[in-house]
Every structure is written in structure tokens, then in C-alpha cells.
Protein backbone atom coordinates (compact mmCIF):
# COMPACT_ATOMS: atom_id res chain seq x y z
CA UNK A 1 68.29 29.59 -137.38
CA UNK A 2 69.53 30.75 -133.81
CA UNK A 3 67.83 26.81 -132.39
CA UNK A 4 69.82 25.27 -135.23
CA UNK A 5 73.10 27.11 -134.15
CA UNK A 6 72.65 26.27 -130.36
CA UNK A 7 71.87 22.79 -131.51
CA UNK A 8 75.25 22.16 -133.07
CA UNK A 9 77.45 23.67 -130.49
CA UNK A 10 75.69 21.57 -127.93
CA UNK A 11 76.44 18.22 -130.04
CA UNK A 12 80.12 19.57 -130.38
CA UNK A 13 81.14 19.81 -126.52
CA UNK A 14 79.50 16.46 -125.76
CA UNK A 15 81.52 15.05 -128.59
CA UNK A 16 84.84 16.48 -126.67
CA UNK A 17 83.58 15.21 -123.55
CA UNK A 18 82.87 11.70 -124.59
CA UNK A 19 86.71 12.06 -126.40
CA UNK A 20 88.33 12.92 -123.25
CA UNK A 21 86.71 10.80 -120.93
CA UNK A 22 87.40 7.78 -123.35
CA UNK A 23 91.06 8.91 -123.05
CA UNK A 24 91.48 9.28 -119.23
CA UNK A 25 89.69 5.78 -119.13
CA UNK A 26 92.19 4.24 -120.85
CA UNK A 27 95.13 5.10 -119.21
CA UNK A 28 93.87 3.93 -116.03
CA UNK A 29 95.99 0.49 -115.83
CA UNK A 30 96.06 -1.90 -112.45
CA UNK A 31 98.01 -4.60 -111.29
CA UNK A 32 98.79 -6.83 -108.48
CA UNK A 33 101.87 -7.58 -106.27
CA UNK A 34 103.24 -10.76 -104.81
CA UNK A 35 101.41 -10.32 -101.64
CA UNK A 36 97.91 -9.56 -103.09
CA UNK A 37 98.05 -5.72 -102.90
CA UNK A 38 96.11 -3.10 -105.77
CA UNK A 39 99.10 -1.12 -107.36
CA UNK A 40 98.49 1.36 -109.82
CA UNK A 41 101.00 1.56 -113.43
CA UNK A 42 101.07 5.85 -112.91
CA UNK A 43 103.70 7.63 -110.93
CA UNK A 44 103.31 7.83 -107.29
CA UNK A 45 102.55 11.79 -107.15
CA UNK A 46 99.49 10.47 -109.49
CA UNK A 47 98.21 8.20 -106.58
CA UNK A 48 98.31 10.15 -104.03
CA UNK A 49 96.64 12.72 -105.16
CA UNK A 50 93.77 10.77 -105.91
CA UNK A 51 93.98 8.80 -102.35
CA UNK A 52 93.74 12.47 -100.90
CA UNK A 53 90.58 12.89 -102.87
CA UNK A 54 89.04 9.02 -102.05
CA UNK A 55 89.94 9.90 -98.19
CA UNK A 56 89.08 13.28 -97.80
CA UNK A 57 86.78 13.67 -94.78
CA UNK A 58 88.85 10.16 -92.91
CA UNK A 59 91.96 12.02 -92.51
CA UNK A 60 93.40 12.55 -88.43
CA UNK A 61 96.12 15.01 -88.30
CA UNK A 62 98.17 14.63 -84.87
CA UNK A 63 101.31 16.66 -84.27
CA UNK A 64 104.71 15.08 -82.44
CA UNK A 65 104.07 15.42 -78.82
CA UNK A 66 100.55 13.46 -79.42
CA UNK A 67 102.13 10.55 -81.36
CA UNK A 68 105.00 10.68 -78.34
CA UNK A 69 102.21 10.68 -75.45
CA UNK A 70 100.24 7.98 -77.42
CA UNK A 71 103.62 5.99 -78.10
CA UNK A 72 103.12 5.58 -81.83
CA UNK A 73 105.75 4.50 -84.38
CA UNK A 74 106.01 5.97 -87.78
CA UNK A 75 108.04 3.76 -90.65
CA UNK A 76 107.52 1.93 -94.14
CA UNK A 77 106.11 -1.68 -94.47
CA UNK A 78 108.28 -4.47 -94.33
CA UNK A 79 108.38 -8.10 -94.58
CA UNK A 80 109.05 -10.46 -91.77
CA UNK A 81 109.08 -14.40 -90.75
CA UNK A 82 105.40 -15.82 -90.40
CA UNK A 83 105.50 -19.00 -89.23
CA UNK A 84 103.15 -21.43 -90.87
CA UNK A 85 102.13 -23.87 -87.87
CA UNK A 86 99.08 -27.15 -87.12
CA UNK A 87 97.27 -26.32 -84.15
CA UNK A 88 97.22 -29.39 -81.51
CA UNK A 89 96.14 -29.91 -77.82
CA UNK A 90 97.65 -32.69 -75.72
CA UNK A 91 98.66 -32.47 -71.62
CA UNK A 92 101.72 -32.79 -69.80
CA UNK A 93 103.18 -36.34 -69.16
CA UNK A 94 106.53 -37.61 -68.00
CA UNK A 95 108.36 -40.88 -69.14
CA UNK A 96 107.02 -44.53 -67.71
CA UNK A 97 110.50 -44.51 -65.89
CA UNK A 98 110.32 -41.16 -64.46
CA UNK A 99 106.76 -42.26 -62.48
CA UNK A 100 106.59 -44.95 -59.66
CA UNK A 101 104.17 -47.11 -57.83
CA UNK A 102 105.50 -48.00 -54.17
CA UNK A 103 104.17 -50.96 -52.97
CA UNK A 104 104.91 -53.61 -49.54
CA UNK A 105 106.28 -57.32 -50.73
CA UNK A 106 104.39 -58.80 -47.44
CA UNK A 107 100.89 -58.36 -46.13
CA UNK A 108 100.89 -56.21 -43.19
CA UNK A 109 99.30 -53.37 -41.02
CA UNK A 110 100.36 -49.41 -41.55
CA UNK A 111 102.51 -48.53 -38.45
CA UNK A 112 103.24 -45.00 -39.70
CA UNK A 113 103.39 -42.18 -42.35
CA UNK A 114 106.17 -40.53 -43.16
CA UNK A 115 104.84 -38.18 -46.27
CA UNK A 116 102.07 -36.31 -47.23
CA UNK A 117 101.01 -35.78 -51.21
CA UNK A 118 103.25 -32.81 -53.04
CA UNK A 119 106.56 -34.02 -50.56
CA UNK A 120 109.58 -34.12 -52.41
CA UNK A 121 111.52 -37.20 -51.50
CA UNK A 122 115.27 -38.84 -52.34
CA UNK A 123 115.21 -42.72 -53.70
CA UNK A 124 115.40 -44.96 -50.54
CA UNK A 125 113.92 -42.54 -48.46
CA UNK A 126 111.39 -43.84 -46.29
CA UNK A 127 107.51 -43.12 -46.43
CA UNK A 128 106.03 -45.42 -43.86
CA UNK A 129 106.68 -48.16 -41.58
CA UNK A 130 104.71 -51.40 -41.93
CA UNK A 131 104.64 -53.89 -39.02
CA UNK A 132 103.48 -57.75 -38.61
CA UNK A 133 104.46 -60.83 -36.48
CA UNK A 134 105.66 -62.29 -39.91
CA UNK A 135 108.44 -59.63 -39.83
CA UNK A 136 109.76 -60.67 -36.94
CA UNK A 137 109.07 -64.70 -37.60
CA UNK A 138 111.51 -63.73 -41.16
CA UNK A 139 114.14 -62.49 -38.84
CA UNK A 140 114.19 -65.12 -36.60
CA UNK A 141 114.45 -67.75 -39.08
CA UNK A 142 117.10 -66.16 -40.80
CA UNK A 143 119.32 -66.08 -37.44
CA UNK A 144 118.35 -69.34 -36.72
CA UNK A 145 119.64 -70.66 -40.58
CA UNK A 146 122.41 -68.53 -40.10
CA UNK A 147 123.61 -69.91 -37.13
CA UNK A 148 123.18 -73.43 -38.23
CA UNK A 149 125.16 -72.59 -41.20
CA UNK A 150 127.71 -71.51 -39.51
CA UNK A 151 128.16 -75.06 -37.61
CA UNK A 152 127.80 -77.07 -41.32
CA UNK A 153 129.98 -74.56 -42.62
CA UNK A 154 132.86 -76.13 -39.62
CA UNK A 155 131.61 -80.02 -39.93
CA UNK A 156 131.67 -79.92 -43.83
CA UNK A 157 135.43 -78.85 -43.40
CA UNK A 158 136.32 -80.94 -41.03
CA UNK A 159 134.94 -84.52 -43.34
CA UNK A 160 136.80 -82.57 -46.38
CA UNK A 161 139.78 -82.69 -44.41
CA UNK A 162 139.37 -86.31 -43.29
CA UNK A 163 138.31 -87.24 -46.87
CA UNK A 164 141.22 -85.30 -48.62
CA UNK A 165 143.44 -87.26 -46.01
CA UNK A 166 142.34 -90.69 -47.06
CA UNK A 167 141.04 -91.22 -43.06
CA UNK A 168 137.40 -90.07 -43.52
CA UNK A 169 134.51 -92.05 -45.26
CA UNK A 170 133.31 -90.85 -48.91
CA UNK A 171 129.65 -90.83 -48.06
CA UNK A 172 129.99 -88.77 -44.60
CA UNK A 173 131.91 -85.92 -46.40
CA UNK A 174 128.88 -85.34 -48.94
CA UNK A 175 126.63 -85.70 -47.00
CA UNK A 176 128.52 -82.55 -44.44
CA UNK A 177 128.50 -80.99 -48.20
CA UNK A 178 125.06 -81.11 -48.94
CA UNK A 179 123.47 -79.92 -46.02
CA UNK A 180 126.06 -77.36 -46.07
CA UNK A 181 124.94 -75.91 -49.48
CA UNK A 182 121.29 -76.41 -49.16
CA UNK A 183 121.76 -74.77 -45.56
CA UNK A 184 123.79 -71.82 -47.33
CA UNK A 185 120.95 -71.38 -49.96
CA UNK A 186 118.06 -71.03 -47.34
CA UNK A 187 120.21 -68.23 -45.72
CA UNK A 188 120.64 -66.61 -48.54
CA UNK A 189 116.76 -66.30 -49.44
CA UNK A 190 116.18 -65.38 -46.09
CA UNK A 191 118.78 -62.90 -46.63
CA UNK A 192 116.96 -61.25 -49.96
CA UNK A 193 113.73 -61.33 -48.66
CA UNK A 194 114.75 -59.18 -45.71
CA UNK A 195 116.49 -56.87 -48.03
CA UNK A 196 113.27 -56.71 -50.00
CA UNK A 197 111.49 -55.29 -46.84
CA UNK A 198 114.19 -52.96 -46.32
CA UNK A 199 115.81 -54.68 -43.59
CA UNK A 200 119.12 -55.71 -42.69
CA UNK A 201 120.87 -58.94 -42.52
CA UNK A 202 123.51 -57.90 -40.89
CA UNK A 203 121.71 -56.88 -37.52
CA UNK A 204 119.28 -59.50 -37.55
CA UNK A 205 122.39 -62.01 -37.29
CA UNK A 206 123.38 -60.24 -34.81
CA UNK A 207 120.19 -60.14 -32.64
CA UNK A 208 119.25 -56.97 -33.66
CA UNK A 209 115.28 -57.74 -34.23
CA UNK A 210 113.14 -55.30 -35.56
CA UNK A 211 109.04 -55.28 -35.23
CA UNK A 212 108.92 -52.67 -38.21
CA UNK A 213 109.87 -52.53 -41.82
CA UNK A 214 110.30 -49.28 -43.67
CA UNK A 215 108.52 -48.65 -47.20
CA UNK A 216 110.89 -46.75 -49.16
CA UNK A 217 110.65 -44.51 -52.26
CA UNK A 218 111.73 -46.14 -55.79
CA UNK A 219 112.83 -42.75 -57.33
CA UNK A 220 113.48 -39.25 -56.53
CA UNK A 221 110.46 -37.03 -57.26
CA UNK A 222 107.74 -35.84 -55.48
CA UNK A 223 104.45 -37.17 -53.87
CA UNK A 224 101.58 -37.62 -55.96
CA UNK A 225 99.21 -39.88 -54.31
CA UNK A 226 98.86 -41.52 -50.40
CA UNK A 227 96.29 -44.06 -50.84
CA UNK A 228 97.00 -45.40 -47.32
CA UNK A 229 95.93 -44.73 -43.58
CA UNK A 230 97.24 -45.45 -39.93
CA UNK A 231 96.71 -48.68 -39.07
CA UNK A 232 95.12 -49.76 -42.26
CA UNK A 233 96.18 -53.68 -43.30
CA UNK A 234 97.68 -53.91 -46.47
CA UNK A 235 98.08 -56.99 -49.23
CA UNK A 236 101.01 -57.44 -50.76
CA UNK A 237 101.45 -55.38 -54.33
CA UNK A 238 98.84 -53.28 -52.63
CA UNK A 239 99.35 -49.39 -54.52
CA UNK A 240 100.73 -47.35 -51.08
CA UNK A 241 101.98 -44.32 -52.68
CA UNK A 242 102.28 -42.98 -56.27
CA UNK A 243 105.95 -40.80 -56.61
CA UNK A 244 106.65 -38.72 -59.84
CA UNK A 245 109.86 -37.32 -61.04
CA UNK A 246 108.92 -33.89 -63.08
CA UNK A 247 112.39 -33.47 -63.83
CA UNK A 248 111.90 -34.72 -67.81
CA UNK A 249 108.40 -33.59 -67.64
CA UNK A 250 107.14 -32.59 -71.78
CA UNK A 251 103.84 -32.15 -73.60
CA UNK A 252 102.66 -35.13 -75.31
CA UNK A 253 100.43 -33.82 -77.83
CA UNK A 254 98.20 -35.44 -80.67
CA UNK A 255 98.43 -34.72 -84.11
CA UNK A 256 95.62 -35.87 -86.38
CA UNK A 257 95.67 -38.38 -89.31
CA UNK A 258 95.89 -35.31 -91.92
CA UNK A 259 98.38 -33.54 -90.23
CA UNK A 260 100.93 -36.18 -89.61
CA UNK A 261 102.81 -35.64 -92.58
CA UNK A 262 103.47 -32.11 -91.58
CA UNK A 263 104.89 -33.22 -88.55
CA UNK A 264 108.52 -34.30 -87.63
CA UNK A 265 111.84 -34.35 -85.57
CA UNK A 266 113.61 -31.04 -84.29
CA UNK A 267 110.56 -28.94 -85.27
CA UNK A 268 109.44 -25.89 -82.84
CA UNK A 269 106.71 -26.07 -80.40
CA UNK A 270 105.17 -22.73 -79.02
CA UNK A 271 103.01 -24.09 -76.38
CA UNK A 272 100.29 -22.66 -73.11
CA UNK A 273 98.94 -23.75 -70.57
CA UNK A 274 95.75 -22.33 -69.08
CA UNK A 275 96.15 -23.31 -65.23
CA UNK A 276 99.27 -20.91 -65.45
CA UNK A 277 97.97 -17.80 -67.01
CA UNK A 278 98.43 -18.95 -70.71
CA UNK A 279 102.29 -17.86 -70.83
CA UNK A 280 104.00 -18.90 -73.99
CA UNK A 281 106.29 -21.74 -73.55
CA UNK A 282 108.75 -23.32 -76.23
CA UNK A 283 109.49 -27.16 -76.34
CA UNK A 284 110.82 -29.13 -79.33
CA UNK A 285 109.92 -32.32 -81.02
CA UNK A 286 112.10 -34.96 -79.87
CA UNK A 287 109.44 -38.26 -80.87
CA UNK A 288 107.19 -38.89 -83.24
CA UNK A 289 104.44 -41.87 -82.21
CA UNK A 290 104.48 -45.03 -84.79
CA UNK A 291 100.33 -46.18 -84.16
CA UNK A 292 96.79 -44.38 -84.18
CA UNK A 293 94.87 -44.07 -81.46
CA UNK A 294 91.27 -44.48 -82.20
CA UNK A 295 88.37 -41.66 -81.13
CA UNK A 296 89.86 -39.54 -82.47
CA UNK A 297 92.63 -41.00 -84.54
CA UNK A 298 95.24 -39.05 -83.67
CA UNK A 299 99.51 -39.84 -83.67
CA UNK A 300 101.09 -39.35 -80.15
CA UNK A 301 103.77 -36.59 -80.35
CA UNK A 302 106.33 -35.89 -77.20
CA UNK A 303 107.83 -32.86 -76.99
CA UNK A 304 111.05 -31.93 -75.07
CA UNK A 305 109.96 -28.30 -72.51
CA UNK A 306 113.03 -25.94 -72.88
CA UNK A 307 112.16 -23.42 -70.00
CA UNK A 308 110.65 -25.85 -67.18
CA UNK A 309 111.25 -23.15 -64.22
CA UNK A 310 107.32 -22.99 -64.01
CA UNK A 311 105.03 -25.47 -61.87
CA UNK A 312 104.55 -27.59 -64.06
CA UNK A 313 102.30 -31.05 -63.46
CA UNK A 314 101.54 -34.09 -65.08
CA UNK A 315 98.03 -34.31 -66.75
CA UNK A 316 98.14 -29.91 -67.36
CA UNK A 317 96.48 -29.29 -70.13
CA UNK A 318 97.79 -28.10 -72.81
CA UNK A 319 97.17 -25.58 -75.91
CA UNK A 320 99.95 -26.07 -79.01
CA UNK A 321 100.94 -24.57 -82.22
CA UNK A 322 103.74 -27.06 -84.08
CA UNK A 323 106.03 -24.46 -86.43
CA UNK A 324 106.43 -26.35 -89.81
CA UNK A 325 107.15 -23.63 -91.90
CA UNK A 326 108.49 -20.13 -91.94
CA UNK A 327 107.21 -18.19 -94.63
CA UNK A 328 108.04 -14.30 -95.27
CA UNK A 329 105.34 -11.78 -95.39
CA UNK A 330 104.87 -8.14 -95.29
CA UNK A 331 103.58 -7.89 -91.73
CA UNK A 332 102.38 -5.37 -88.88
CA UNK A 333 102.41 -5.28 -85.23
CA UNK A 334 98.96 -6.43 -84.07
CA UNK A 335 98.78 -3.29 -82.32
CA UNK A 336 98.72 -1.54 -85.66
CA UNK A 337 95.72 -3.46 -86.94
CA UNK A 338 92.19 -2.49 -85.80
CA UNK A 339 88.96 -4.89 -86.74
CA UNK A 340 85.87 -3.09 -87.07
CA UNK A 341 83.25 -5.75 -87.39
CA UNK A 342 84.24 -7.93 -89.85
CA UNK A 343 86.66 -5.53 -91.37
CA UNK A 344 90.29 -5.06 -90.61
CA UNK A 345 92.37 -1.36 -91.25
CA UNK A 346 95.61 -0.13 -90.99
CA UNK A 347 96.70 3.34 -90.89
CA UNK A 348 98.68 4.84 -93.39
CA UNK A 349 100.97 8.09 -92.12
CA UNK A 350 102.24 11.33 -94.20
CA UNK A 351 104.31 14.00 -92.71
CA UNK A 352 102.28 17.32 -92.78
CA UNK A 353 103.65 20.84 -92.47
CA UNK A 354 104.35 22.68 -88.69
CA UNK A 355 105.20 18.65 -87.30
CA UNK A 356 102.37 17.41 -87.98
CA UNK A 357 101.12 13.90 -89.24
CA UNK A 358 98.03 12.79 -91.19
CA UNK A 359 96.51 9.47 -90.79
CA UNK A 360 93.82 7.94 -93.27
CA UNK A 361 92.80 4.27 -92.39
CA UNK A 362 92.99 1.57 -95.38
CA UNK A 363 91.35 -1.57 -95.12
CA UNK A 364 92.78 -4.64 -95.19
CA UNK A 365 92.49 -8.45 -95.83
CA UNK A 366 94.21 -10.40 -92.74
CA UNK A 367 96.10 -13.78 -94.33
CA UNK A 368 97.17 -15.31 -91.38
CA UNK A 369 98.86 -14.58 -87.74
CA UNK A 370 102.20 -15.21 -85.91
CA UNK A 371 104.08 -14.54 -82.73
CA UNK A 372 102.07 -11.18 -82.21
CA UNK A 373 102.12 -9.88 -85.82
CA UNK A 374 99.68 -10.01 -88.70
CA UNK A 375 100.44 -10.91 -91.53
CA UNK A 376 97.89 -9.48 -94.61
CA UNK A 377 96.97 -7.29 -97.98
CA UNK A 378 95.84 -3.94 -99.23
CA UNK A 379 92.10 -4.03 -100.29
CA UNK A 380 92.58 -1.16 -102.56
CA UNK A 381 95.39 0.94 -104.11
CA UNK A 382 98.84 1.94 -102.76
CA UNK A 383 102.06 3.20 -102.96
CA UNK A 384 105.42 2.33 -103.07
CA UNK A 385 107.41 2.60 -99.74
CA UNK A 386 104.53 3.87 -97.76
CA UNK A 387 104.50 4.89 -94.40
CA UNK A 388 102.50 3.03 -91.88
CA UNK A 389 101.36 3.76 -87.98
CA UNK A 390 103.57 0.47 -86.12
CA UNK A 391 100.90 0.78 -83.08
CA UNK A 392 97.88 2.41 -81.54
CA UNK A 393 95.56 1.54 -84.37
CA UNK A 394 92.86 1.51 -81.48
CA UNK A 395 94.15 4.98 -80.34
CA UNK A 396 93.54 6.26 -83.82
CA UNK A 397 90.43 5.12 -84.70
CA UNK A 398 89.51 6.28 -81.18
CA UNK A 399 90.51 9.95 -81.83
CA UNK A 400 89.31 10.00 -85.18
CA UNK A 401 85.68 8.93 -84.31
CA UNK A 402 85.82 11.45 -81.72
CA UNK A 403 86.81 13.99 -84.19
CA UNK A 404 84.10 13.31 -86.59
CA UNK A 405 81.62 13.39 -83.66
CA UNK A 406 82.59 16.90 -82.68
CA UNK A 407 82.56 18.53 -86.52
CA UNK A 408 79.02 16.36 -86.86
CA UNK A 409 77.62 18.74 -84.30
């Protein structure tokens, strides 16, 4: 009889048991919000009481002077701009009009150098001197056409006078005009080809002759290439100097096939170049290329720099993000993020008694990355307005592993 009694009490508390389990269960309700975050139906008092419990023994308690020495910022989550964006690579170029080939219109022998590559020159300033008996031969001719000119000029106006005055023969007056003009033409190609060698007219009629002709830069800009030596005979169109104007220097970058679409006018480029210690730079769409190039297929697209103060060099590489989109996200400092392996945490923050704080890490899900911010989701449950550590993440997990060493011992 005393089994049998014993027997049913036992069957009675498991049947309470079982009941109040079954109702606990089912009030426990989840849901998700808009940024893929665990948020419980229950009152907030509810939850964090039972985050204490989850995180009890991963809790770091700091007071006010240690957050101050460690420099970290206390306050609640909140969204900001994350700029969706198509990584590209491309190099620095400048315009076809902006880059120059200097070259010598007459075969001749290098009489001197003026330059040396990196110079910064003016247009018409001169580079080199070229020199060649067929320099002075042009100069000679020209004063001897000239001269003659100037007596067919004074016989042709003497038979139009005659002719005009009935006294002078038809046939004598063009014939005075005809070896007048074709006399006046000669000169005049002497005249341009002279000018073309970058000498002048004017002194060779007056006996001034030279045995040297200057080579003279095209643009202003700077020197990129000598491919010339003392004394070294050159052909004409022969390449003497290369001369580049960085003044509307801009990244010309290529876009893939898939990507192209994404791409347009006026849109933001946040741009780095290794060679000069992979400082952000901004430049802006200001063309879009029209054909393919082939291996890869890829879309040209130029770029306008904004802040050119740096060195900056034709042919740098270059290391691009294209902003097409700004999308907002509740974000963190990457400062306040800390990746353990392949897991990411942030630190959430309560205020304490005496001025203290407690910290208890949560882990994470990173969605994406901007401008030196993260942008990303709760793994597990949370508040409303919570407070979160805005830096040191390192510093925290640092001191709380160091914690949990010393109570381990």
C-alpha cells in the first residue's frame, strides 16, 4: 500500500512538469527584422535576463578611466550609407592630345641636348639642335629665290606699266608675270620649310645663316623619353623625344561585359594606387567606352582624378571600386568588429553599478563593407536600442582572453 501511494504521487509531479514545460514552450515566439537580426516577441527585461544567463562566464567589466585610456565609444546601433560598388583595375592614361612625339622634318646629325627624361618644358622650347650641310644649302637657296624675286617683282611692274600704257608688248608683260609668280611660290616653300626646322626667314634674307636647327617641344608637359645621343644621325620622322602633359591625367579603367550595365556617367570612383602607398583617391566618370576589347572583354571607362596634387604617372596602376548604389544599413566602425577565424563579433555594452561597464561579445554575420565600416547582422537574439562598443573590439577581446586566462589558473 505505502509502494502504491509513492507510485501515484510520483506520476502526479511529472504530469505538472510536462504541463508547465509545454506552457513555457509555447510562449517562446521569434521573429526577424529588416536587416536579418533574431528578435524575440517578449519584453526587453525578458531578454536580457536570459542573455545574462546565455553569457555568463564571457562578460568583461571595465570601469571609465579604462574605456578613456583604451579610447572606446559607448552608443546604440544605427544605420548608415553603404555604398554598393563593381570592383575594376585599369592604369593611369592621359588624352591622345595631351601626349607628343617630337620628331626632325630633315635627316641630320644630333648637335646637342638640351633635356634630360622627367624635364618639364614650355611648347616651343627647344630640346636639341640638329645640324647638316642641307640646312645651310635650304638657306641659301631661299636668299638666293628671294633676291631674284625681288628683281621680277620690279621688271613685272615695269611691263604692267608699259602694257597698261598701250607702249609695251602683250606677250613680254606675261611673261615678267609668270616668272614673277612661279618665282614668288618657290620663296614661299622655301620659306615654310625653314619654318618647319624652326628657322627664320627673316634672317636668312638677311644673311643671317645658321649651321644649326633647333628641335622644339610640341606641348607643354614634361619629359618622358630621350631616345637620342650626341652626334647620333637621325632620319626624318625619326621618334627624338616623347613629351607628356599630366595636367588631364585620369584612370582609364575596364569594366567587364557583366558589369557594364551597372556602369554610367557622373558616378563616383574611389580609387588607389599601390606605387603611392595605396591612399584613397576620388575621380568621377566622365566616359563610358562604345566597343569590347577582346582577352578579356572588357568596356574602356575614363575617369576624371579630382585631387591630382600627388605624383601621379601615366601607365600607374591602378586598384578601383565604381559606387553604383548607396544602400542604408545598420553599420559599425571596423574597429568595432573583431574576426576570430571565420567568425565575426561585436561587443554589446551595459552600464554597471560604481561606473562601470560590462561587455559580452555577440557574433555576427558580415553583409558587405564600405568606406571603413561594416555593414552586417545579429546571429542570435537582441534587443531593442542596444548599446554597442564603436571601437577597440581587438582591445576587448584582448583583455577578456587575458581575464579568462588568469581565473583558469
Amino acid at each position: 500500500m505505502k509502494n502504491l501511494n509513492l507510485y501515484i504521487i510520483a506520476i502526479v509531479l511529472t504530469t505538472v512538469l510536462f504541463t508547465s514545460c509545454k506552457n513555457t514552450s509555447s510562449k517562446d515566439t521569434h521573429q526577424h527584422d529588416d536587416e536579418g537580426n533574431h528578435t524575440n516577441a517578449s519584453n526587453a527585461d525578458e531578454k536580457e535576463e536570459e542573455e545574462e544567463e546565455e553569457d555568463h562566464g564571457e562578460e568583461l567589466t571595465l570601469t571609465n578611466k579604462q574605456l578613456n585610456i583604451l579610447n572606446i565609444k559607448i552608443d546604440t546601433l544605427t544605420k548608415r550609407n553603404m555604398n554598393g560598388f563593381i570592383q575594376v583595375n585599369g592604369q593611369l592614361g592621359v588624352p591622345p592630345q595631351n601626349e607628343a612625339v617630337v620628331t626632325t622634318t630633315l635627316g641630320a646629325n644630333i648637335n646637342s641636348i638640351k633635356v634630360i627624361e622627367g624635364d618639364k618644358v614650355r611648347k616651343g622650347q627647344v630640346l636639341a639642335y640638329v645640324s647638316h650641310p642641307d640646312i645651310i644649302s635650304l638657306q641659301t637657296d631661299y636668299l638666293q629665290t628671294y633676291n631674284t624675286l625681288l628683281f621680277l617683282e620690279q621688271d613685272y611692274n615695269r611691263q604692267k606699266k608699259l602694257y597698261d600704257a598701250k607702249v609695251g608688248s602683250g606677250r613680254d608683260y606675261q611673261q615678267a608675270k609668270s616668272k614673277f609668280s612661279s618665282a614668288k611660290g618657290l620663296a614661299k616653300g622655301y620659306e615654310s620649310q625653314l619654318r618647319l626646322l624652326g628657322l627664320s626667314p627673316k634672317n636668312a634674307r638677311e644673311g643671317n645663316i645658321v649651321q644649326i636647327a633647333p628641335i622644339r617641344s610640341s606641348i607643354d608637359g614634361f619629359i618622358e623619353k630621350v631616345q637620342i645621343k650626341s652626334g647620333q644621325f637621325v632620319q626624318p620622322q625619326t621618334p627624338l623625344f616623347e613629351v607628356v602633359n599630366t595636367e588631364h591625367i585620369h584612370a582609364d579603367l575596364m569594366v567587364f561585359e557583366k558589369d557594364i550595365s551597372k556602369v554610367k556617367d557622373g558616378q563616383l570612383v574611389k580609387f588607389s594606387i599601390e606605387a603611392l602607398g595605396n591612399e584613397e583617391m576620388i575621380a568621377k566618370i566622365y566616359s563610358v567606352g562604345k566597343s569590347f576589347e577582346e582577352g578579356p572583354k572588357a568596356l574602356h571607362v575614363h575617369a576624371e582624378i579630382e585631387n591630382k596634387d600627388k605624383n601621379l604617372i601615366p601607365g600607374m596602376y591602378v586598384n578601383a571600386r565604381i559606387i553604383t548604389e548607396s544602400i542604408e544599413k545598420q553599420a559599425l566602425p571596423e574597429d568595432a568588429v573583431f574576426q576570430e577565424g571565420e567568425k565575426y563579433y561585436v561587443f554589446t555594452a551595459k552600464k554597471e553599478r560604481n561606473d562601470t561597464w560590462s561587455f559580452v561579445p555577440k557574433e555576427v554575420v558580415v553583409n558587405s563593407r564600405s568606406d571603413g565600416y561594416i555593414a552586417f547582422g545579429f546571429k542570435d537574439t537582441i534587443t531593442s536600442n542596444i548599446l554597442l562598443a564603436q571601437s577597440g573590439a581587438y582591445y576587448l577581446m584582448a583583455e577578456m582572453k587575458k581575464s579568462e586566462a588568469e581565473h583558469s589558473h
